[in-house]
PDB file of N, CA and C in Angstrom:
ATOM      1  N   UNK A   1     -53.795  11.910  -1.007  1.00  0.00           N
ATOM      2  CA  UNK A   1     -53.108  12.246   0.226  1.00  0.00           C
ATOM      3  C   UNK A   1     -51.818  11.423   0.299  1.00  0.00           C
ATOM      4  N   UNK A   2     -50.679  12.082   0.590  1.00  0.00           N
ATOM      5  CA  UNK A   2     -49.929  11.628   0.673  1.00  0.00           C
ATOM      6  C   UNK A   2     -49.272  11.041   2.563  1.00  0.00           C
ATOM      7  N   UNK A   3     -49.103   9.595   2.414  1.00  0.00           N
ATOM      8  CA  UNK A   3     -48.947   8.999   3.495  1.00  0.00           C
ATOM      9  C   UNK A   3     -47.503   8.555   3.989  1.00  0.00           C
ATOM     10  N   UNK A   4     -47.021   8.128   2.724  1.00  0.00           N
ATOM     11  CA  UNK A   4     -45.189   7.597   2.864  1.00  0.00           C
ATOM     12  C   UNK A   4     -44.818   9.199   3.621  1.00  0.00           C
ATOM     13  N   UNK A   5     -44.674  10.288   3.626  1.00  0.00           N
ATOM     14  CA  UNK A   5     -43.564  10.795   3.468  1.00  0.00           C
ATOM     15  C   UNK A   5     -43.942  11.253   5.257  1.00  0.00           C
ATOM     16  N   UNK A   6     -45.144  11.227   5.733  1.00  0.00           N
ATOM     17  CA  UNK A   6     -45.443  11.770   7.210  1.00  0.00           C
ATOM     18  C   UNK A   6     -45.429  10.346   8.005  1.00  0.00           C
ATOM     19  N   UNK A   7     -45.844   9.203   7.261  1.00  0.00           N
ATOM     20  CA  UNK A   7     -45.541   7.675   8.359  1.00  0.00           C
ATOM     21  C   UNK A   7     -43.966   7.507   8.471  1.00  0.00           C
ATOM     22  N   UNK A   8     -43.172   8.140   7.648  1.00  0.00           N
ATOM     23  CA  UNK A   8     -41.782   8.287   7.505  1.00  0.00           C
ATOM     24  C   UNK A   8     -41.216   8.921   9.115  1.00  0.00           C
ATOM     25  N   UNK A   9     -41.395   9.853   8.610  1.00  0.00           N
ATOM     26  CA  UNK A   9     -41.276  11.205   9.843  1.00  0.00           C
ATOM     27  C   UNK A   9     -41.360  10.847  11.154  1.00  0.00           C
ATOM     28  N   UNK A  10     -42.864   9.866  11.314  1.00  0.00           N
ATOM     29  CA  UNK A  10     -43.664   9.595  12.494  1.00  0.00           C
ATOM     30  C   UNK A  10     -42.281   8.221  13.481  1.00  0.00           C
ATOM     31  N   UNK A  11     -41.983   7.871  12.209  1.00  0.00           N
ATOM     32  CA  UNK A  11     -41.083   6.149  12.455  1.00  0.00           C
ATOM     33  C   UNK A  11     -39.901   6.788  12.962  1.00  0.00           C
ATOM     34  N   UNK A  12     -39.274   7.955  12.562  1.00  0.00           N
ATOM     35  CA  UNK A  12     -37.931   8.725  12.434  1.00  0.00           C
ATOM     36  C   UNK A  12     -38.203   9.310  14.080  1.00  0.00           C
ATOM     37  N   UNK A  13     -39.258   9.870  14.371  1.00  0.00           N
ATOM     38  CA  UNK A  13     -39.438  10.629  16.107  1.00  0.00           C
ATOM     39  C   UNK A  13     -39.862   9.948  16.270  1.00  0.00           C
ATOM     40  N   UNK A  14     -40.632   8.426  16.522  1.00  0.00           N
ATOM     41  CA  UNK A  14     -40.571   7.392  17.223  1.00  0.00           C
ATOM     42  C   UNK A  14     -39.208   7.053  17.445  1.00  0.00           C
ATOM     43  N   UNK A  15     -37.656   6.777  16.936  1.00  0.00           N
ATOM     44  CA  UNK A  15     -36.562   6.432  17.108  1.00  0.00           C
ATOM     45  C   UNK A  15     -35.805   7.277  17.728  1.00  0.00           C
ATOM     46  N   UNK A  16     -36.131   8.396  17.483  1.00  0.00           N
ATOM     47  CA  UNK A  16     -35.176   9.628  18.243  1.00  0.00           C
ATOM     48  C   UNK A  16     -35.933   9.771  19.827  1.00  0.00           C
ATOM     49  N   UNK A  17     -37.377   9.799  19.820  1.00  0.00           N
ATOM     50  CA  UNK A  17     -37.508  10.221  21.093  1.00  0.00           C
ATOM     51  C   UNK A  17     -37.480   8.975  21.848  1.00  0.00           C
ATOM     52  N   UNK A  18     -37.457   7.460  21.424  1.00  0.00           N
ATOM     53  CA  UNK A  18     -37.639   6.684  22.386  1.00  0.00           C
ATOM     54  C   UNK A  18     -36.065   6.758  23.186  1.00  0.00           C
ATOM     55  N   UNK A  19     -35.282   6.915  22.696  1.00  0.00           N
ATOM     56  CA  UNK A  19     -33.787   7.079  23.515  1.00  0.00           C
ATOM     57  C   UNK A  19     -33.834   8.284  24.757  1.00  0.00           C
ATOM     58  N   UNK A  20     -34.662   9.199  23.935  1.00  0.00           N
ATOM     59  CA  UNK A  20     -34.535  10.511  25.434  1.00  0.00           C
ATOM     60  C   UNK A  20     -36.047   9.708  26.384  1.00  0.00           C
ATOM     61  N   UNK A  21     -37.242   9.161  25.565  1.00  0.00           N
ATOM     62  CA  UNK A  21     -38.190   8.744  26.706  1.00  0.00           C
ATOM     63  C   UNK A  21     -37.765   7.821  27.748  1.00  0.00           C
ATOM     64  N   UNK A  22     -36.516   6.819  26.847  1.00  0.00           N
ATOM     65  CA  UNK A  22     -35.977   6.137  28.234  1.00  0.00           C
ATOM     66  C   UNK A  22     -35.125   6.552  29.139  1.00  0.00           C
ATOM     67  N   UNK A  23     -35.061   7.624  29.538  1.00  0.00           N
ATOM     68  CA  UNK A  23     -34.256   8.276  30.818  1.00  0.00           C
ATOM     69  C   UNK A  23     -34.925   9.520  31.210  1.00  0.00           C
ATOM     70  N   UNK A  24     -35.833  10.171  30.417  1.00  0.00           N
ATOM     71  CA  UNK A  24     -36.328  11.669  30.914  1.00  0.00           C
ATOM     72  C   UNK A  24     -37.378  11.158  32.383  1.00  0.00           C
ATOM     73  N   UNK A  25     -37.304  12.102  32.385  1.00  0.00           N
ATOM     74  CA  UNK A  25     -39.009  11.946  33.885  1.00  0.00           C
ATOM     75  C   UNK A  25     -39.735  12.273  32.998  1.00  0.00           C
ATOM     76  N   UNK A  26     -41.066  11.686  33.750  1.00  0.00           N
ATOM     77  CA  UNK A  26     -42.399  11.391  33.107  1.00  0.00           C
ATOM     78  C   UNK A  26     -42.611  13.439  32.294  1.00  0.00           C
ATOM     79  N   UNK A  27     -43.055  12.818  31.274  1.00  0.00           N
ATOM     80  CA  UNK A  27     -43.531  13.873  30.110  1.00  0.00           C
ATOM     81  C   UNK A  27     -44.832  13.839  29.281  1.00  0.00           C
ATOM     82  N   UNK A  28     -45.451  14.272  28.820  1.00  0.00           N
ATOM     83  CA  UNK A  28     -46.494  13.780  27.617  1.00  0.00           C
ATOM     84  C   UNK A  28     -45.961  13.983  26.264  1.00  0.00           C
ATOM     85  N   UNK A  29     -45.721  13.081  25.446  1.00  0.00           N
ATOM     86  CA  UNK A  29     -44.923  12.378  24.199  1.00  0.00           C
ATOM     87  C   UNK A  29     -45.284  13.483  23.269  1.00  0.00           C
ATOM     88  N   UNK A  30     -46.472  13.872  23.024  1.00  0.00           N
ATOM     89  CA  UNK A  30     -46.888  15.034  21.999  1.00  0.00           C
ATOM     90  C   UNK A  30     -46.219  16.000  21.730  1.00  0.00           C
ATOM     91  N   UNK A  31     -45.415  16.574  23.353  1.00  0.00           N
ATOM     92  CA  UNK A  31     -44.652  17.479  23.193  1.00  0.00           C
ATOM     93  C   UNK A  31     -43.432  17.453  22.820  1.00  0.00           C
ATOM     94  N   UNK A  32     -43.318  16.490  21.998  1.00  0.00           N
ATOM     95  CA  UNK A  32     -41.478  15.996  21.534  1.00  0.00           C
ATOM     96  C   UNK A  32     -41.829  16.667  20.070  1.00  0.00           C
ATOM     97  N   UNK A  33     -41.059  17.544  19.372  1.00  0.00           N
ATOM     98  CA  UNK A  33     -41.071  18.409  18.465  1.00  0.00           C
ATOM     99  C   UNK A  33     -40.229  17.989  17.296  1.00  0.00           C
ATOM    100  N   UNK A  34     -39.299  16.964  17.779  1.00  0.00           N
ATOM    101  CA  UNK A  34     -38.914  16.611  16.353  1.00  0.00           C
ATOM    102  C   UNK A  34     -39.564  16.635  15.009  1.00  0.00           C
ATOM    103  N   UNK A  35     -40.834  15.757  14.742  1.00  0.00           N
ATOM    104  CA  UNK A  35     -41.156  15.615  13.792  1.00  0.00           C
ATOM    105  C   UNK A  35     -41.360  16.684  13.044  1.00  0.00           C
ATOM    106  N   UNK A  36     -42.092  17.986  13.830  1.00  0.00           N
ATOM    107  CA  UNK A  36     -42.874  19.012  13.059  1.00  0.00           C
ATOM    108  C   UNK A  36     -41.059  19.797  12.477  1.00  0.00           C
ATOM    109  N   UNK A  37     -40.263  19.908  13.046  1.00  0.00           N
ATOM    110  CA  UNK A  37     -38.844  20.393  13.106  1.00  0.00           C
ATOM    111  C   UNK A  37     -38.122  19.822  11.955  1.00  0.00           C
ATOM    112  N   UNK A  38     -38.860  18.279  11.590  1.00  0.00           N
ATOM    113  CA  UNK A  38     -38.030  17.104   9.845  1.00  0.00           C
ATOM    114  C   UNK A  38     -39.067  17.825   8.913  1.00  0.00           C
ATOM    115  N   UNK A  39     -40.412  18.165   9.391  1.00  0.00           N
ATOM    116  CA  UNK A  39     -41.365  18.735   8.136  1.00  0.00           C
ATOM    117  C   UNK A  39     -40.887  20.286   7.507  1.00  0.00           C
ATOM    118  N   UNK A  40     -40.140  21.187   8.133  1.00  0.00           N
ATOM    119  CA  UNK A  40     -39.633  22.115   8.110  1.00  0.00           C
ATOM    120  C   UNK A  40     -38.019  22.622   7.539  1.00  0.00           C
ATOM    121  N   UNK A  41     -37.874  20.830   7.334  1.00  0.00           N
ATOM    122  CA  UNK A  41     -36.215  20.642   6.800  1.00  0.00           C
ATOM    123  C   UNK A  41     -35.240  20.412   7.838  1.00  0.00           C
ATOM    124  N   UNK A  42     -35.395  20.441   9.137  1.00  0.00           N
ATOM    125  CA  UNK A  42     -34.485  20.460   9.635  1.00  0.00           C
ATOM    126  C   UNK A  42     -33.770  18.980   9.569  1.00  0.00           C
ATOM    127  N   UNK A  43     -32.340  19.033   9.575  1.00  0.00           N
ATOM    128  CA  UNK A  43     -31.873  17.522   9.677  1.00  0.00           C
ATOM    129  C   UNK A  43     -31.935  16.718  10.888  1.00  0.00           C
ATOM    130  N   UNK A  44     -31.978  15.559  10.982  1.00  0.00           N
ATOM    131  CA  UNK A  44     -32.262  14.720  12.471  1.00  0.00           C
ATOM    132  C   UNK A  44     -31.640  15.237  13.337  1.00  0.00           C
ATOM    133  N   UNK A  45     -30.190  15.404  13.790  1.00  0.00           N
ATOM    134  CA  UNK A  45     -29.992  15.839  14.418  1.00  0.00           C
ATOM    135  C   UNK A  45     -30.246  17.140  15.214  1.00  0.00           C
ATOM    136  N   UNK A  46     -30.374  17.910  14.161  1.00  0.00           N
ATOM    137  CA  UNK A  46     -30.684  19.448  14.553  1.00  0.00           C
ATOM    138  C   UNK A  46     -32.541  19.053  15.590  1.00  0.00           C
ATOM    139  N   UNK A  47     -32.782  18.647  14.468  1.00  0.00           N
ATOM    140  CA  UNK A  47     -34.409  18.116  15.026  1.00  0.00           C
ATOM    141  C   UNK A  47     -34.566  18.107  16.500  1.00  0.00           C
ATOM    142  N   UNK A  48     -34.103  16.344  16.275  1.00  0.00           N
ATOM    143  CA  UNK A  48     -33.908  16.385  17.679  1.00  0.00           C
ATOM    144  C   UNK A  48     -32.967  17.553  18.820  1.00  0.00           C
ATOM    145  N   UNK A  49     -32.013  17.795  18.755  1.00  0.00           N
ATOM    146  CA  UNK A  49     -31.780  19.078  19.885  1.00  0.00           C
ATOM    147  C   UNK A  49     -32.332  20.227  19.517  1.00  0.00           C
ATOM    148  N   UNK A  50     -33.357  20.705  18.682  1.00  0.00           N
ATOM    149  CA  UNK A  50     -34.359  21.507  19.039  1.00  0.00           C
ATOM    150  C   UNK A  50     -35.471  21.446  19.854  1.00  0.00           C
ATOM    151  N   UNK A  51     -35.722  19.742  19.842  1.00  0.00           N
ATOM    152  CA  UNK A  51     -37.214  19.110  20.916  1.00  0.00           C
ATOM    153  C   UNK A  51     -36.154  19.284  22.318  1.00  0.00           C
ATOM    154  N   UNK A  52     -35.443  18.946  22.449  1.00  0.00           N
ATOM    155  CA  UNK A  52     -34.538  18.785  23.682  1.00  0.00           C
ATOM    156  C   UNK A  52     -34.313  20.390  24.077  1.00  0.00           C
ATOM    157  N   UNK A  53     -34.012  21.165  23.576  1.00  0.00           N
ATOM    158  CA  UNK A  53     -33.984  22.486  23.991  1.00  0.00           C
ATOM    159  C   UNK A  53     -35.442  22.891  24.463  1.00  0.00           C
ATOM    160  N   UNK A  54     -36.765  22.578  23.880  1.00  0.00           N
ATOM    161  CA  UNK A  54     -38.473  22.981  23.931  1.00  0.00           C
ATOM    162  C   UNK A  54     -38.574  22.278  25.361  1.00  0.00           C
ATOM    163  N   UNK A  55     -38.416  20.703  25.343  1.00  0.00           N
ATOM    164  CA  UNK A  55     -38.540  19.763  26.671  1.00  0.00           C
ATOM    165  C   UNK A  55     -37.708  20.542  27.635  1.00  0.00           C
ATOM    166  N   UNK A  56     -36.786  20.784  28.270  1.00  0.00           N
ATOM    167  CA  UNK A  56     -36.010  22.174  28.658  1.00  0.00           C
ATOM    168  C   UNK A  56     -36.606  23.241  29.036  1.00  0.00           C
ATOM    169  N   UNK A  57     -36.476  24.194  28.196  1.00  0.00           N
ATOM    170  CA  UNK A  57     -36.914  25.233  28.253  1.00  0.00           C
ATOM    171  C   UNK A  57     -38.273  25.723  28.614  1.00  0.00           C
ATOM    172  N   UNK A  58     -39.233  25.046  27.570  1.00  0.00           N
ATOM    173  CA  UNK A  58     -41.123  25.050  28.071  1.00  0.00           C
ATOM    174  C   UNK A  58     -41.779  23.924  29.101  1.00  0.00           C
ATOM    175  N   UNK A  59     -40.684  22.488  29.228  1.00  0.00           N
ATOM    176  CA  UNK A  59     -41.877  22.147  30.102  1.00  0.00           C
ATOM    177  C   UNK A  59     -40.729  21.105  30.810  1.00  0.00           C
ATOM    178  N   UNK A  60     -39.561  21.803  31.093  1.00  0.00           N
ATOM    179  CA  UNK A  60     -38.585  21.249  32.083  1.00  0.00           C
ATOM    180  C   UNK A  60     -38.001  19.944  32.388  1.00  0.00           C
ATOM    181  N   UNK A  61     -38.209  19.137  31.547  1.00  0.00           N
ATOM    182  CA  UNK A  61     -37.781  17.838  31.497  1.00  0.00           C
ATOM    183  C   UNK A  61     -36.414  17.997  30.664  1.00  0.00           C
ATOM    184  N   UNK A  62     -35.477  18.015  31.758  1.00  0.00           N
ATOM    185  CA  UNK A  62     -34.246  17.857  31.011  1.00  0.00           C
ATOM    186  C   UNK A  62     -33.371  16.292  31.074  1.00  0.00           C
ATOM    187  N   UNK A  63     -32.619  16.065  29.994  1.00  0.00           N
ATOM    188  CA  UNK A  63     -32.095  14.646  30.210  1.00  0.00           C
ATOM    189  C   UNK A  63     -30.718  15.511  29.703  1.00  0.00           C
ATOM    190  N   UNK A  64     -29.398  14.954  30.533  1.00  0.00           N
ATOM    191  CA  UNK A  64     -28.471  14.985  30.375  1.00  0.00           C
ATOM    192  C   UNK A  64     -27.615  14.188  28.966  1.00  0.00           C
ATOM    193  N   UNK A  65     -26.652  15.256  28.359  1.00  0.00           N
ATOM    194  CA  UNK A  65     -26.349  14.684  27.160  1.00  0.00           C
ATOM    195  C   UNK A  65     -25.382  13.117  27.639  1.00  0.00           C
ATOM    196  N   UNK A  66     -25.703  12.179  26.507  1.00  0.00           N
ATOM    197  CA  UNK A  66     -24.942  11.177  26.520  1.00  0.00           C
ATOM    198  C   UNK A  66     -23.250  10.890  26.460  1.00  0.00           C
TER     199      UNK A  66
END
């Protein structure tokens, strides 16, 4: 089983979402989509404003861009 390449991922949307968790209203963390979005190729950035569009769109927690 391979472990480096998903504890990778996990460290990468730990860093991206803790910047939007510190300003969004209360959310449940599971639903931050980055990671599954880096397993799929997408690049960080894209990643992340795809979870930010889902948080939005499906369960209304919007944070204003920086």
């Amino acid at each position: 089983m391979d472990v480096e390449g998903p504890a990778q991922l996990l460290h990468e949307t730990a860093e991206h979402h803790g910047s939007f968790d510190a300003v969004a209203p209360p959310h449940d963390w599971w639903d931050w989509y980055d990671m599954r979005a880096r397993e799929t190729g997408s690049p960080p950035d894209d990643a992340s404003a795809a979870a930010r569009r889902y948080m939005a769109e499906a369960k209304h927690v919007v944070v204003s861009p920086a």
